[in-house]
Protein backbone atom coordinates (compact mmCIF):
# COMPACT_ATOMS: atom_id res chain seq x y z
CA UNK A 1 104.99 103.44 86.15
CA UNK A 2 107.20 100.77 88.45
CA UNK A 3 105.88 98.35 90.61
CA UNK A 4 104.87 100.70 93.98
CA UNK A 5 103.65 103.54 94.35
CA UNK A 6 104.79 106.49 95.47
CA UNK A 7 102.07 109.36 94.13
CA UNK A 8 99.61 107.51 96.68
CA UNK A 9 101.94 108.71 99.90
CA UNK A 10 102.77 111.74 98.79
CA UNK A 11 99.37 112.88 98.46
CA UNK A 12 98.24 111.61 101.86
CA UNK A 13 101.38 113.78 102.87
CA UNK A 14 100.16 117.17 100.99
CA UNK A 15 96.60 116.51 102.53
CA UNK A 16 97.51 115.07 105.78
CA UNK A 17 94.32 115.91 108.54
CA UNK A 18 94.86 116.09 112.22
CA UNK A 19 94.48 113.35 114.28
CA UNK A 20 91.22 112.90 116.15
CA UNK A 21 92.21 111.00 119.38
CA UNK A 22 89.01 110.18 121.86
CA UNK A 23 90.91 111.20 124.93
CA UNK A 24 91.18 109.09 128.73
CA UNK A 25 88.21 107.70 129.53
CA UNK A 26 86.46 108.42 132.82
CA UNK A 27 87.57 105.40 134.47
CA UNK A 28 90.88 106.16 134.07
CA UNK A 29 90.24 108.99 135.89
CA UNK A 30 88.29 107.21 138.83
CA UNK A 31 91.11 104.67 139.01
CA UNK A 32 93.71 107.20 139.56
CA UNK A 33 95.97 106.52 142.14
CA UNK A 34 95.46 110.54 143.67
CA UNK A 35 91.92 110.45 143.85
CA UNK A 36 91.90 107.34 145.94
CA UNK A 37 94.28 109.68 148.36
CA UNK A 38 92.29 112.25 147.90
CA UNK A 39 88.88 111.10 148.94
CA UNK A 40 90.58 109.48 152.08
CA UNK A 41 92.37 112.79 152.87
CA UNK A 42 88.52 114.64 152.46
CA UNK A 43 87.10 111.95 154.79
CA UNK A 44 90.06 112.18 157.35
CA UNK A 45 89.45 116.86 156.96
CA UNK A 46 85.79 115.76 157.62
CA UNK A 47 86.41 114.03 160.88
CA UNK A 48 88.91 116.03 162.58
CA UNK A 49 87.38 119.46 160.84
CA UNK A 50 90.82 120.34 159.27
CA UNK A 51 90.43 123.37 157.04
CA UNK A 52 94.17 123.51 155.80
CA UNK A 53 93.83 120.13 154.76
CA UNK A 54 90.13 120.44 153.12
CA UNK A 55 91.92 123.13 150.85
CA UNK A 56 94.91 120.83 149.87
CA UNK A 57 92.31 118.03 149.15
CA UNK A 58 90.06 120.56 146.97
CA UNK A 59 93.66 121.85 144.79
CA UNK A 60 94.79 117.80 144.19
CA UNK A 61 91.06 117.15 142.73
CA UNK A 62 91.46 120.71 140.58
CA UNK A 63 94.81 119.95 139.37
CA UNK A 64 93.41 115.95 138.84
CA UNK A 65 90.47 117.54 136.92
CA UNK A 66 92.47 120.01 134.70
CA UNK A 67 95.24 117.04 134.13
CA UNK A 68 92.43 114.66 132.81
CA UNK A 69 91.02 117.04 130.43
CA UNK A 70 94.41 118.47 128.92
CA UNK A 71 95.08 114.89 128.46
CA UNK A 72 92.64 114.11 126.51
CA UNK A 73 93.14 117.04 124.11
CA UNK A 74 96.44 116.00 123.96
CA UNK A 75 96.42 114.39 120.65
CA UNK A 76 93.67 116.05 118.88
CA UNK A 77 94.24 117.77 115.63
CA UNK A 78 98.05 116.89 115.82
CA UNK A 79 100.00 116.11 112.49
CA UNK A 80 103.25 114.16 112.15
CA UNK A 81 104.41 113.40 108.81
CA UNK A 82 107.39 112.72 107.16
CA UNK A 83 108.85 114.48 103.93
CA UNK A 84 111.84 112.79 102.11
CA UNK A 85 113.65 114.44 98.92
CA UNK A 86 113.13 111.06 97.16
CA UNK A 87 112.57 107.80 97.47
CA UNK A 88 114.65 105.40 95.66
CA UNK A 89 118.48 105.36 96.35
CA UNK A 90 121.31 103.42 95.71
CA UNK A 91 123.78 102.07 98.53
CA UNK A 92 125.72 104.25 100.14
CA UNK A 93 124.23 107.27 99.59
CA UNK A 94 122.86 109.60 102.17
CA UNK A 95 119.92 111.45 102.19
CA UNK A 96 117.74 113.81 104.58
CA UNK A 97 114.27 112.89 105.96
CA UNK A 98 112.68 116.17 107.71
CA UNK A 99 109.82 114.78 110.44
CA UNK A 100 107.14 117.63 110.96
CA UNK A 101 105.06 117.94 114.11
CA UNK A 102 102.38 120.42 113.88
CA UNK A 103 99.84 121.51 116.55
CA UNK A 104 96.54 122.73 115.17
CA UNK A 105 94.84 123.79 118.04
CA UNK A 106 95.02 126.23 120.92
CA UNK A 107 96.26 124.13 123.91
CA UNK A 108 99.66 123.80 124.13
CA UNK A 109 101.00 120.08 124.03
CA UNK A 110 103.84 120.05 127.18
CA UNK A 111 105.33 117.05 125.99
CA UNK A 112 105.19 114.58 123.45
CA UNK A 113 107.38 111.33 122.47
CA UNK A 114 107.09 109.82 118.63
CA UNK A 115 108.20 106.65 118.53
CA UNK A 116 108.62 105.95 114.84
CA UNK A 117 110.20 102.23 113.62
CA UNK A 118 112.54 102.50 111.40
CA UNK A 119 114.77 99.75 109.28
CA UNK A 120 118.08 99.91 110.31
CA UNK A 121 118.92 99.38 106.54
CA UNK A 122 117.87 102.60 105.68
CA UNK A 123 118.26 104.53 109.37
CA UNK A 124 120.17 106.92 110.53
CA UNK A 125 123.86 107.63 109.47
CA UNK A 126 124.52 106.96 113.32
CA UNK A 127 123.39 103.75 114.38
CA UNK A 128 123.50 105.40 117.81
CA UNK A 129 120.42 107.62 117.47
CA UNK A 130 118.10 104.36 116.79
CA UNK A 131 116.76 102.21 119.66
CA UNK A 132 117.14 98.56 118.63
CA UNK A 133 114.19 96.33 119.02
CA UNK A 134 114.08 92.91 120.72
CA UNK A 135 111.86 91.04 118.31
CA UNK A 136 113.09 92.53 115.05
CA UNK A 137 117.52 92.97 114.93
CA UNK A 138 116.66 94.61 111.66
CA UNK A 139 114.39 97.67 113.24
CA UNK A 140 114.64 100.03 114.94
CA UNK A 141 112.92 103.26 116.84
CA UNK A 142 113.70 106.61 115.93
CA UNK A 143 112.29 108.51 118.61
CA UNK A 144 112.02 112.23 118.94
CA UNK A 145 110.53 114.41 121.89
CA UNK A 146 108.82 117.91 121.69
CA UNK A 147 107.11 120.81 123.47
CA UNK A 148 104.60 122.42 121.19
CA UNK A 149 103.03 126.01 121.37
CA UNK A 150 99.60 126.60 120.46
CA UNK A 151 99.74 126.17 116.37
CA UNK A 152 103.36 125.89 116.21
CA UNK A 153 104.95 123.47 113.76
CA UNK A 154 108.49 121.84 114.28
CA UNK A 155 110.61 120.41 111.76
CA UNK A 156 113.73 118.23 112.47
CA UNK A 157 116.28 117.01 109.68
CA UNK A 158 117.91 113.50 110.20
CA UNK A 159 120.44 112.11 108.15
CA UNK A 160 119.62 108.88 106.50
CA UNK A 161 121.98 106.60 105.02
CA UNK A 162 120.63 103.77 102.66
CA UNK A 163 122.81 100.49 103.74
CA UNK A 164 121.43 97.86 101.39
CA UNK A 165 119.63 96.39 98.27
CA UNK A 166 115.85 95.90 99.38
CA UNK A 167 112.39 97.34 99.79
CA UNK A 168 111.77 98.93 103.27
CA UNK A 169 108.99 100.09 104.97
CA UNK A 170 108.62 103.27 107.16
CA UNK A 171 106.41 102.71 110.47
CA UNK A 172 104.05 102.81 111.81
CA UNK A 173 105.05 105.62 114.49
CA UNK A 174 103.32 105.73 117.82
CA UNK A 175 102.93 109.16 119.46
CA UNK A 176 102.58 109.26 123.06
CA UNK A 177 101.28 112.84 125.47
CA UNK A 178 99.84 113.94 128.25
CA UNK A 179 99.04 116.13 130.34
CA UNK A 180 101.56 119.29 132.34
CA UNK A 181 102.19 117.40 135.37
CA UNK A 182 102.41 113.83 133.63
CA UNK A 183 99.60 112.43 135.56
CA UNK A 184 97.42 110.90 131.99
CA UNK A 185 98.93 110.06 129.22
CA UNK A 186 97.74 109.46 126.16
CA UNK A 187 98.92 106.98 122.90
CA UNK A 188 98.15 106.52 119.34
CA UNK A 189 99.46 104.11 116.97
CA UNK A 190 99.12 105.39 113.74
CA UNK A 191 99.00 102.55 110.65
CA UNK A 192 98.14 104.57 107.90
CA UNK A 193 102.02 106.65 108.61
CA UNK A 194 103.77 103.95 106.43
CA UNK A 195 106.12 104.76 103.50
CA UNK A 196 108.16 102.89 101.41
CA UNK A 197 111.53 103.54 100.13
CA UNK A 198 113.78 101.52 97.17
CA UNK A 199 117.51 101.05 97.53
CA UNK A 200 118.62 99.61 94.00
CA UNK A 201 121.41 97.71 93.02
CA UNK A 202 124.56 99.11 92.58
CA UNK A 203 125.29 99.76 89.07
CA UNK A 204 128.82 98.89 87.99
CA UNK A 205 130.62 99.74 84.69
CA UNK A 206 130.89 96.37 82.70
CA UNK A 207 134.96 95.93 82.72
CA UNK A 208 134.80 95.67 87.05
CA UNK A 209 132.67 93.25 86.63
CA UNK A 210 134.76 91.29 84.07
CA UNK A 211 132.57 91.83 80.68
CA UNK A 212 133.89 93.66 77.69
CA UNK A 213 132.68 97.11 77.42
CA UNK A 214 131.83 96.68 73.52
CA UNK A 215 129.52 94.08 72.48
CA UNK A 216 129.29 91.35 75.64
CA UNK A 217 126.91 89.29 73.89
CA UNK A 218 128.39 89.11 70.31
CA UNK A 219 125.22 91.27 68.93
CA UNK A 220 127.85 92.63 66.05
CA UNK A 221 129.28 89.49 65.48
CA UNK A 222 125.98 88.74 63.40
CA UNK A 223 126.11 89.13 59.81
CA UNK A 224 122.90 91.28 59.70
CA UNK A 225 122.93 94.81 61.29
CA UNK A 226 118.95 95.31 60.49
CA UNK A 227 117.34 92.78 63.28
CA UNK A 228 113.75 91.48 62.04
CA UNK A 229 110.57 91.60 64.07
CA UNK A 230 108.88 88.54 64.24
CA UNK A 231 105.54 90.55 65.47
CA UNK A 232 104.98 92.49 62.70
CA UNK A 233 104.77 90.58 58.98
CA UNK A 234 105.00 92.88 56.15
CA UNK A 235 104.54 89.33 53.50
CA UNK A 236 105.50 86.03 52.39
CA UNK A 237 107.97 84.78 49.83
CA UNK A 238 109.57 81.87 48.00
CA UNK A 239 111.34 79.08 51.02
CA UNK A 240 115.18 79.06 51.15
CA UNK A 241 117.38 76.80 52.46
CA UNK A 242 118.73 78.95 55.32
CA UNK A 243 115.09 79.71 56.33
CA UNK A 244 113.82 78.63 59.45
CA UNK A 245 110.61 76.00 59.81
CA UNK A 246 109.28 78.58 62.24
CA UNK A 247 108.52 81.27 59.75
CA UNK A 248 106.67 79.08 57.37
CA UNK A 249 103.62 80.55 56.29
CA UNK A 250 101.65 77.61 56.29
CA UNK A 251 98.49 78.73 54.95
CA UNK A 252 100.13 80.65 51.96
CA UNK A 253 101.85 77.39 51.20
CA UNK A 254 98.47 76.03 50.89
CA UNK A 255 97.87 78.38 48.97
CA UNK A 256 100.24 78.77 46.54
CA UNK A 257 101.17 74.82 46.08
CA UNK A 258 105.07 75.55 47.75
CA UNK A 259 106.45 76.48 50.70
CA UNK A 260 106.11 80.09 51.42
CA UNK A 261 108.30 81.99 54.06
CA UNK A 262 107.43 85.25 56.22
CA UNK A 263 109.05 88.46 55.74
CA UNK A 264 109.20 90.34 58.67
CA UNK A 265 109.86 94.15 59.51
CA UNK A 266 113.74 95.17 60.02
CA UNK A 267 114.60 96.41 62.99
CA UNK A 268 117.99 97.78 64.28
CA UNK A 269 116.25 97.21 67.99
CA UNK A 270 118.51 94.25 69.85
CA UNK A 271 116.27 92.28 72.85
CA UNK A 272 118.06 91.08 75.55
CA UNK A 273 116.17 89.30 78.53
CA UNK A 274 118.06 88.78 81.39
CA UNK A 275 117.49 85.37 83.14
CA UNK A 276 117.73 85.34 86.78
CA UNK A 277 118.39 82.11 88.94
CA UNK A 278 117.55 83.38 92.34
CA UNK A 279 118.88 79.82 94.00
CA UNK A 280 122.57 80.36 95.21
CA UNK A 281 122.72 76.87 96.16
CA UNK A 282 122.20 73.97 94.27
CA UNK A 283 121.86 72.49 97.26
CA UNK A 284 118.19 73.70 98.80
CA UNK A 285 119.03 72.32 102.23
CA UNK A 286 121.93 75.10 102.73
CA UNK A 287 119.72 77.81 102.31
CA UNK A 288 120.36 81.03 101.45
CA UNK A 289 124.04 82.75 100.38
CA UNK A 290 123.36 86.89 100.91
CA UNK A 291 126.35 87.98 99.41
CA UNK A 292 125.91 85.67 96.07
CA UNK A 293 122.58 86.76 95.74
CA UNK A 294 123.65 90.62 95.95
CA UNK A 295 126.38 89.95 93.73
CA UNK A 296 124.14 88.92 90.82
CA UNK A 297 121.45 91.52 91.29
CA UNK A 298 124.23 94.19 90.81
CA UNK A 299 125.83 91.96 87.77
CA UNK A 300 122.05 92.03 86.17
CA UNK A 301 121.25 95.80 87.09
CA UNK A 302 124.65 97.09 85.74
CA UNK A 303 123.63 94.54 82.37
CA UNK A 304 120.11 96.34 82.25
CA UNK A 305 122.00 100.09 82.54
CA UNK A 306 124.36 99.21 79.52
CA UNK A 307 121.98 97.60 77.12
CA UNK A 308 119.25 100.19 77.30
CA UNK A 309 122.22 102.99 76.87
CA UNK A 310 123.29 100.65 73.74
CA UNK A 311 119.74 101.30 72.32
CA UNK A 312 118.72 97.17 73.08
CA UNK A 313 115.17 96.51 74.84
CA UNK A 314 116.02 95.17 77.65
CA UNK A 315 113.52 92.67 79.89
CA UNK A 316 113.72 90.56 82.55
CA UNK A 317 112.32 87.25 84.52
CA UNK A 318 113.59 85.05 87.35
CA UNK A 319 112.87 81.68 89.47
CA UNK A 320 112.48 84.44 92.71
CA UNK A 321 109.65 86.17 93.60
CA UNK A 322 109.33 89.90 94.89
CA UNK A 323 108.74 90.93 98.36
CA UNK A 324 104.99 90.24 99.68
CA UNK A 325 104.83 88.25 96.21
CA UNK A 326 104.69 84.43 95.97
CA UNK A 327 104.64 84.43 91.95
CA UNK A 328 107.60 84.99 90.00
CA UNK A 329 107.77 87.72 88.14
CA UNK A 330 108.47 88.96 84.39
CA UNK A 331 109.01 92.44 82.52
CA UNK A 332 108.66 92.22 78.58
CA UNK A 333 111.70 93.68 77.11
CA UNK A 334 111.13 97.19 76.20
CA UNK A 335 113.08 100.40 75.55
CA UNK A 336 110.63 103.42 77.10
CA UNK A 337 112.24 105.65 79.38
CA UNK A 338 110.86 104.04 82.85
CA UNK A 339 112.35 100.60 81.47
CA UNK A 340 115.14 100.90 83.63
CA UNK A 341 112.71 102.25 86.85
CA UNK A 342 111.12 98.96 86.28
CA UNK A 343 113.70 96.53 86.03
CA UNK A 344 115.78 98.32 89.34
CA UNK A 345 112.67 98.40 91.11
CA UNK A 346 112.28 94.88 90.59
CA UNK A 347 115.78 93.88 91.22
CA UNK A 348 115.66 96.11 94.65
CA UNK A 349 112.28 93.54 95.29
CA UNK A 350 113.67 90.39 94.79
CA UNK A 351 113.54 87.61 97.85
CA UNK A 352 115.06 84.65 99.11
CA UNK A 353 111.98 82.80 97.77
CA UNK A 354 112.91 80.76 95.01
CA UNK A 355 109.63 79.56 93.04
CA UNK A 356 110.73 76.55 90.94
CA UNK A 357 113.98 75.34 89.90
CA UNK A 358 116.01 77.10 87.18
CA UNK A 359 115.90 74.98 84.63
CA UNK A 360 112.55 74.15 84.28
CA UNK A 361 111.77 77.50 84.52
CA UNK A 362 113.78 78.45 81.63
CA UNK A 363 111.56 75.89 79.53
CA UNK A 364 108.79 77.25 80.79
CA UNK A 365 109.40 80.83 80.02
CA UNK A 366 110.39 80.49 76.82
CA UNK A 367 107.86 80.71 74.58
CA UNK A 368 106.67 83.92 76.67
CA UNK A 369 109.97 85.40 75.37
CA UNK A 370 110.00 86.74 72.10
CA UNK A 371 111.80 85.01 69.17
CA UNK A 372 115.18 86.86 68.18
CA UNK A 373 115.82 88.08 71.82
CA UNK A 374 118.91 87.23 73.62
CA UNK A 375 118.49 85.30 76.43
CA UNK A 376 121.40 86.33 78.84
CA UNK A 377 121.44 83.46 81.89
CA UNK A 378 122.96 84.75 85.03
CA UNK A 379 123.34 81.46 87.57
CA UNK A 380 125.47 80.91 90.82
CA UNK A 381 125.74 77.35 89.76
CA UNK A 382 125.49 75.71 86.64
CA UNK A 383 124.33 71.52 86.67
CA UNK A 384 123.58 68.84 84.51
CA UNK A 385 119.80 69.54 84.56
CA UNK A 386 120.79 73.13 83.63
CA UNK A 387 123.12 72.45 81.40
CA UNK A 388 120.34 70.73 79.54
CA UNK A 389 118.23 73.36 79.25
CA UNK A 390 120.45 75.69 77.35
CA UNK A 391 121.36 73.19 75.17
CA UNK A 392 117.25 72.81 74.21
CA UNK A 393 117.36 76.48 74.02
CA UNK A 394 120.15 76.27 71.44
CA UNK A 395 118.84 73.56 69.51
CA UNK A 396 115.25 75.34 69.04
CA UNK A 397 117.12 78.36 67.52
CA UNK A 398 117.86 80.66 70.82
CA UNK A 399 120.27 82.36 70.88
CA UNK A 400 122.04 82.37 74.94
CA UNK A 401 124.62 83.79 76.57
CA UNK A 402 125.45 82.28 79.97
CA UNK A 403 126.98 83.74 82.63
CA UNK A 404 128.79 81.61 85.43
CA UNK A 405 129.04 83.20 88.79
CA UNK A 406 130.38 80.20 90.80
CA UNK A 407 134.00 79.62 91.82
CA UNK A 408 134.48 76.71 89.61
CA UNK A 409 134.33 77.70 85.85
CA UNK A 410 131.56 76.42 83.68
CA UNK A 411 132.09 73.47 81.51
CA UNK A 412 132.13 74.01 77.89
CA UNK A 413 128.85 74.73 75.76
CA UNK A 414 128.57 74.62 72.20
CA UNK A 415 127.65 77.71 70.17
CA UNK A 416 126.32 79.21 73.98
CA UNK A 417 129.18 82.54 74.40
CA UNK A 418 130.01 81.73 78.28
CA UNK A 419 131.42 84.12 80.78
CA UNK A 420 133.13 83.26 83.83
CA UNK A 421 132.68 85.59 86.46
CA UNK A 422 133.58 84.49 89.92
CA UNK A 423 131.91 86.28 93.08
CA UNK A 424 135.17 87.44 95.23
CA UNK A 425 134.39 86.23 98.50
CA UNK A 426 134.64 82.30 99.72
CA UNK A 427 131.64 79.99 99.71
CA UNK A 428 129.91 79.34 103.36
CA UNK A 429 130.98 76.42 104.58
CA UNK A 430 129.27 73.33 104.03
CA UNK A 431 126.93 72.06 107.17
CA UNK A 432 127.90 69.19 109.32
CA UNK A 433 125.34 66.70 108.58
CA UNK A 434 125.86 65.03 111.73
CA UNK A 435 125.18 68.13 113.64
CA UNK A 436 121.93 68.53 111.63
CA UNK A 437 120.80 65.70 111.86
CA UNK A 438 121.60 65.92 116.37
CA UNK A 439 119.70 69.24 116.28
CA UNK A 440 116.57 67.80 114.46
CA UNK A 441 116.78 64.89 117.10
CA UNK A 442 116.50 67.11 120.24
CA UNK A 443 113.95 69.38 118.28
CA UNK A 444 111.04 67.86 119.68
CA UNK A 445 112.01 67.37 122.91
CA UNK A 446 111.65 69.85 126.47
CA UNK A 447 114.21 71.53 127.68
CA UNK A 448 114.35 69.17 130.66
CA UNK A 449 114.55 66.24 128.16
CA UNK A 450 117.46 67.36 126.37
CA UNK A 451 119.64 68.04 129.20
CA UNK A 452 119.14 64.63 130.42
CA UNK A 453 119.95 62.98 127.01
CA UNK A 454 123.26 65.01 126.47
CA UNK A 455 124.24 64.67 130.04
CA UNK A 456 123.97 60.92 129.55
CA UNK A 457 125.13 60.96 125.88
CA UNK A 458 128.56 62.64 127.85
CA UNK A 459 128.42 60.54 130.83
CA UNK A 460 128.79 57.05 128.05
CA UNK A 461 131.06 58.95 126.31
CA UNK A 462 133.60 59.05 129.18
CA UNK A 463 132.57 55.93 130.56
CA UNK A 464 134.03 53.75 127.20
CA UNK A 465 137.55 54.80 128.00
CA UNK A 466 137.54 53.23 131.20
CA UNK A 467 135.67 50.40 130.34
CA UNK A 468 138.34 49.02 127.90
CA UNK A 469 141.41 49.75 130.13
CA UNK A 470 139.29 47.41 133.12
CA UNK A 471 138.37 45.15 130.71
């Protein structure tokens, strides 16, 4: 199971029931512009005894009649779903979505708009065929119009194509009818029509992104090929020298009168838990660098790919939080088939958010990790405060492997293997200060306020010249 869920949807598609609308009400009917004309034109056919026109007057209040009712069955037991062939992707890949209209009943529907929003992210191949949005420049509507039959059902096939890393939601879609001659109309917003679809990561093979294809983390470098699980004790013996103070068994000692060490299960399982710092700057003020923070969710999900085709459990945890989240989130290293659903899922999720800084967090989520994992720390900077961290992590008998994704290399840590791998476009531009601090100045000011203060601000400005030369 991964974080969202899909199952949910699809059986709300499979057992989708038509849409009960209530219809116009009768005072939209009273209000209507026609019958207003139409009660003066059967008051004027009164008075001057008119027949011709008592007969057009008695058609307009038929055909106002008929509209008002066909209206209101507009919308009733109408279905519009959507059906998708999956719904996680990676970028660039394109994909159908087939929208079904169906009308269950026996009056024909003679027009009807859907009005669907739509991420732009994950809309149509054409960019064309969406209607932007003014309050959201990442939406868009995807509108389609039909004519319906009595029970006929429509299908229409868009092509999709899936843009970038993220979580997107489908919806809602508003559905608008009336009646034949467009005199009521009718609209629905429905708010249960939402789906969600995953883009993931791209994966990468390990040499493009600047790693060695055979053992990145020095896992065969280690004497031992038989890895021991510090979860499971299978007994105690005698204390050696090379034995670590953590696998005392203290009440065997006790015991026994000398120091007595646990003997743990072999393994030949590797752990690896990747270490995400979701703050591209180290900097807070400058906010947020997109195509840093893309760059390392691809570096981590290709890392996650190769180590759980190696055989390693592979888990994950980061200083970022997931979308609609506000905690940050870990996954316990593990090697089950929907490992990798998990961790992609939650590298599609990640936000801007950044919960706490890296290298307290690092401290903190230590002793959650388990002993003899590999702690692989992926960073777009790498500080003094940081720096610190790993070398705690070292000293208490971690083994880490850092990875550098700044421009600037890494400085040089002892017994930590460190790679260097650069992102390939330039860093944004550091903001003027000045100019910040100008903006925040006018912030609280009208309009009206701050055209006065600049016009006088430039007004001084070219006054000093000519000051000096009179002077």
């Amino acid at each position: 199971m991964g974080f969202f869920d899909f199952e949910s949807a699809e059986r709300e598609e499979l057992s989708v029931q038509p849409i009960q609308g209530r219809g116009d009400t009768l005072r939209a009917l009273l209000d209507h512009r026609w019958l207003s004309l139409a009660v003066i034109m059967l008051v004027v056919a009164v008075l001057a005894q008119i027949k011709a026109l008592l007969a057009a007057v008695a058609f307009m209040l038929v055909v106002l009649l008929v509209s008002w009712l066909w209206s209101r069955s507009s919308l009733r037991r109408l279905v519009y779903s959507r059906e998708f062939p999956y719904r996680r992707f990676f970028p660039d890949e394109q994909f159908d979505v087939q929208l079904r209209v169906e009308n269950r009943k026996l009056l024909p529907i003679s027009w009807l708009q859907a009005e669907d929003e739509w991420p732009i992210n994950v809309g149509p191949a054409n960019d064309l065929s969406l209607a932007r949005t003014e309050h959201d420049p990442d939406a868009g509507y995807l509108i389609n119009t039909y004519s319906l039959r009595s029970y006929e059902r429509i299908r229409r096939r868009t092509a999709l194509l899936a843009r970038q890393r993220g979580v997107y939601e489908i919806g809602p879609v508003q559905l608008v009818s009336g009646d034949l001659f467009s005199l009521f109309d009718r609209k629905i917003v429905l708010t249960s029509r939402r789906e969600v679809l995953i883009v993931y990561p791209r994966i990468r093979p390990l040499p493009e992104l600047g790693l060695p294809l055979k053992d990145p983390f020095g896992d065969r470098r280690v004497q031992q090929r038989l890895f021991e699980d510090p979860s499971r004790t299978m007994g105690v013996r005698d204390y050696a020298p090379q034995d670590s103070f953590r696998h005392i068994h203290w009440k065997a000692t006790a015991r026994v009168g000398s120091l007595q060490t646990r003997v743990y299960e072999p393994t030949r399982s590797q752990r690896t838990v990747l270490c995400l710092n979701v703050a591209t700057f180290e900097q807070y003020w400058r906010g947020v660098w997109p195509a840093m923070l893309e760059y390392e969710m691809e570096l981590a999900a290709s890392l996650a790919s190769w180590g759980l085709e190696q055989g390693h459990s592979v888990g994950m945890i980061a200083n970022g939080t997931l979308a609609h989240a506000d905690q940050p989130f870990r996954i316990p290293p593990s090697r089950s088939p929907e490992q990798l659903t998990r961790l992609l899922e939650a590298l599609a999720a990640v936000s801007y958010f950044v919960s706490s800084s890296y290298d307290r967090f690092l401290l903190d989520e230590s002793p959650r990790i388990p002993w003899g994992a590999t702690l692989v720390l992926i960073t777009p900077f790498l500080n003094d405060a940081i720096a610190a961290s790993i070398l705690r992590l070292r000293d208490s008998g971690r083994r880490v492997v850092l990875l550098a994704l700044a421009k600037t290399g890494p400085p040089y840590i002892p017994g930590v293997l460190t790679y260097h791998l650069p992102i390939s476009e330039d860093e944004p531009p550091i903001p003027d200060e000045d100019s910040a601090d100008d903006e925040s100045a006018y912030a609280d000011l009208t309009p009206r306020q701050r055209y006065l203060l600049r016009r006088s601000e430039e007004e001084a400005a070219h006054a000093r010249p000519t000051d000096r030369v009179s002077g």
